[in-house]
C-alpha atoms as a PDB file:
ATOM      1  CA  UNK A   1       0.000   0.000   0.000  1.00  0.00           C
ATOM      2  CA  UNK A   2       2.999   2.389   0.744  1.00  0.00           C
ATOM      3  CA  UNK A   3       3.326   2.082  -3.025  1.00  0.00           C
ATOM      4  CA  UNK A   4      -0.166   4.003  -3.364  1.00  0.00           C
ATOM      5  CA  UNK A   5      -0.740   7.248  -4.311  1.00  0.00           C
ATOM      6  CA  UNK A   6      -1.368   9.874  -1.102  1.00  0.00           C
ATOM      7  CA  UNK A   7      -4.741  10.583  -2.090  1.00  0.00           C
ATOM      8  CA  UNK A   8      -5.696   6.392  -2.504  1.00  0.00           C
ATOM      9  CA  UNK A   9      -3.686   6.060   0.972  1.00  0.00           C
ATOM     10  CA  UNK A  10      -6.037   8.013   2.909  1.00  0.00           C
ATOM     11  CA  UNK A  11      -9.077   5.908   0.771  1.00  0.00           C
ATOM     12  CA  UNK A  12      -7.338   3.128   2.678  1.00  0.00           C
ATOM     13  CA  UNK A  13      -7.597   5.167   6.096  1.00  0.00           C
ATOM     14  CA  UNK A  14     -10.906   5.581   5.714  1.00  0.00           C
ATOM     15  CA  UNK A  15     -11.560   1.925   4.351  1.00  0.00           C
ATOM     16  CA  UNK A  16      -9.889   0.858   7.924  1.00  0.00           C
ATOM     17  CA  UNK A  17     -12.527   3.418  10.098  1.00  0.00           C
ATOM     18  CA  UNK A  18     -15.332   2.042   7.898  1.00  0.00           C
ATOM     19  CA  UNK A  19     -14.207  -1.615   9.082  1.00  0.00           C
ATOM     20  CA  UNK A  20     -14.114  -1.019  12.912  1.00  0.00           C
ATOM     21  CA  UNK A  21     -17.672   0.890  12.155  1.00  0.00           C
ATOM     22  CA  UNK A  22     -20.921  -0.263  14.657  1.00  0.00           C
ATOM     23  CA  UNK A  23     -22.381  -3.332  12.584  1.00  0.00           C
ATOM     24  CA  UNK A  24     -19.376  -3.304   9.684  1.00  0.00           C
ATOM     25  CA  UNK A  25     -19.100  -6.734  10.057  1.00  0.00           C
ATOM     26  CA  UNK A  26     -22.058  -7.966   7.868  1.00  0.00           C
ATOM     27  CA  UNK A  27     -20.739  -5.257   4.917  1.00  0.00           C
ATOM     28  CA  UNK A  28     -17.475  -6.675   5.157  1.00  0.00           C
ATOM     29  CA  UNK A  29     -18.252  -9.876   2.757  1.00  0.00           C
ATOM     30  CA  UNK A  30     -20.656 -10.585  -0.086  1.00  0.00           C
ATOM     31  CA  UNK A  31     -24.204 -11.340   0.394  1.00  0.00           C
ATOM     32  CA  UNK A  32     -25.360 -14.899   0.849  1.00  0.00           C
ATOM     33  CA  UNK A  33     -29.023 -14.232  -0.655  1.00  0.00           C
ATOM     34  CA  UNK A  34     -30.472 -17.833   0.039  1.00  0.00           C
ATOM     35  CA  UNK A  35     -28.975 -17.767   3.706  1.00  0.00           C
ATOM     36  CA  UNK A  36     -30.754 -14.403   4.027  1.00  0.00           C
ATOM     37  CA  UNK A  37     -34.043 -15.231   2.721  1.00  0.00           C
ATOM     38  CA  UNK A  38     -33.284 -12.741  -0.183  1.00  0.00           C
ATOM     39  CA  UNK A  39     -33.910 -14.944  -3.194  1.00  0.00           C
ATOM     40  CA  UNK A  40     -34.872 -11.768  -5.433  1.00  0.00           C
ATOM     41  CA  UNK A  41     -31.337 -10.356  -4.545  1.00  0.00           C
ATOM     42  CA  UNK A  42     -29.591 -10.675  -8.008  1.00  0.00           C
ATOM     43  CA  UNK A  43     -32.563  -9.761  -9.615  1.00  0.00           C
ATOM     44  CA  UNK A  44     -32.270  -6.415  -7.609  1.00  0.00           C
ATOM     45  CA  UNK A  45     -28.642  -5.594  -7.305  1.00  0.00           C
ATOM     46  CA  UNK A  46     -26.903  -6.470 -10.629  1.00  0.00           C
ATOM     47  CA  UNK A  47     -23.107  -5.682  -9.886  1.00  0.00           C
ATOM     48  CA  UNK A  48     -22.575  -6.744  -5.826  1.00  0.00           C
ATOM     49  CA  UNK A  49     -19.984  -4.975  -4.094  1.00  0.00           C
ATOM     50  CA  UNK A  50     -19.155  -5.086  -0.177  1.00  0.00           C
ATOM     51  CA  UNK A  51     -16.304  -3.919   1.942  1.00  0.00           C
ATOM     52  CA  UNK A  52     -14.063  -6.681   1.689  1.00  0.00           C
ATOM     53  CA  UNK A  53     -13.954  -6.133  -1.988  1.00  0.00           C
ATOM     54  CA  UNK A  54     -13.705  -2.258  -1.772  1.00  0.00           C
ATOM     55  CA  UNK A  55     -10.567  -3.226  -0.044  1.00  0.00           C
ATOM     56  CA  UNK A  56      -9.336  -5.827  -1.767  1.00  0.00           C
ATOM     57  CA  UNK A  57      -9.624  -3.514  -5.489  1.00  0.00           C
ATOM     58  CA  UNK A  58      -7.779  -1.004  -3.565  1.00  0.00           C
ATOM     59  CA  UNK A  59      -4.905  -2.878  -2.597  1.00  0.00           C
ATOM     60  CA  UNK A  60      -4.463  -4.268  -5.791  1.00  0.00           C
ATOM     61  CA  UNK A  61      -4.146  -1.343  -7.700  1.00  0.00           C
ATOM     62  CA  UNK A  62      -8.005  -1.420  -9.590  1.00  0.00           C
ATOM     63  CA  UNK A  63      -9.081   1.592  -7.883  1.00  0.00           C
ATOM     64  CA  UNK A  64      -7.191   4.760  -9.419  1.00  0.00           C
ATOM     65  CA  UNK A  65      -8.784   7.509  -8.110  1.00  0.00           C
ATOM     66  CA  UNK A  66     -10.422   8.764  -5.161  1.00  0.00           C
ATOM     67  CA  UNK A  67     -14.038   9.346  -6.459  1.00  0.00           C
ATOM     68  CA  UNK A  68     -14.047   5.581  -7.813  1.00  0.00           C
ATOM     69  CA  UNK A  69     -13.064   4.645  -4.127  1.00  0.00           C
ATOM     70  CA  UNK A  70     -16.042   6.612  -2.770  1.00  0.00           C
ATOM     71  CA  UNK A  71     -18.166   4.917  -5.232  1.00  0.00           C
ATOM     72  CA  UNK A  72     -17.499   1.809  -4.115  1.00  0.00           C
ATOM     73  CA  UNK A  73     -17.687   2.155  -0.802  1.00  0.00           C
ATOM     74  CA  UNK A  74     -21.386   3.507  -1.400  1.00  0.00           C
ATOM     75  CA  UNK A  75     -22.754   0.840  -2.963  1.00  0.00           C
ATOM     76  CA  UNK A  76     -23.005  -1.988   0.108  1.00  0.00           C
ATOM     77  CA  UNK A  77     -25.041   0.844   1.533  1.00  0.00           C
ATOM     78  CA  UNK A  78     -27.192   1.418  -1.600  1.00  0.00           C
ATOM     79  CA  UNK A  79     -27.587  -2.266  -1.827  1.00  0.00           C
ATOM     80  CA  UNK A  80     -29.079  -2.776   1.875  1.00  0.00           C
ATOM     81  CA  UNK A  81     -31.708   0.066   0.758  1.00  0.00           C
ATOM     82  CA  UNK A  82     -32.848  -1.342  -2.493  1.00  0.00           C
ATOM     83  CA  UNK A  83     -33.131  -4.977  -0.975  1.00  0.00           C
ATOM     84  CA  UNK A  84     -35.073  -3.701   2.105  1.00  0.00           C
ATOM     85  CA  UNK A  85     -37.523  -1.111   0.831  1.00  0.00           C
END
């Protein structure tokens, strides 16, 4: 990560605050739809994306810039709303 531009190494500081967040746990790895009782998951939310792999695309290098970091990190979020509304 020291290899990371500043800007991308502060994405990773706030990647580590969002992990140690209240209830980060469950946003940390992908959603198991049939262990959830969400069966009409995939039909809802066509590209997944949860912490773990925010991280994981950051530390290898797939995330270039800070605004595709942030748009990452939005989308467990977004995901949680569309499958419980």
């Amino acid at each position: 990560m020291s290899q990371l531009p500043e800007p991308l190494r502060k994405c990773c500081a706030v990647d580590c605050q969002l992990e140690r967040a209240p209830g980060a746990r469950r946003f940390m790895t992908e959603v198991d739809p049939v262990a959830l009782g969400v069966l009409h998951y995939r039909s809802i939310v066509r590209s997944p994306m949860d912490l773990g792999t925010v991280k994981r695309r950051l530390e290898d290098g797939l995330v270039t810039d800070v605004l595709a970091f942030a748009a990452n990190s939005r989308r467990p979020r977004r995901q949680l709303i569309l499958t419980t509304t």
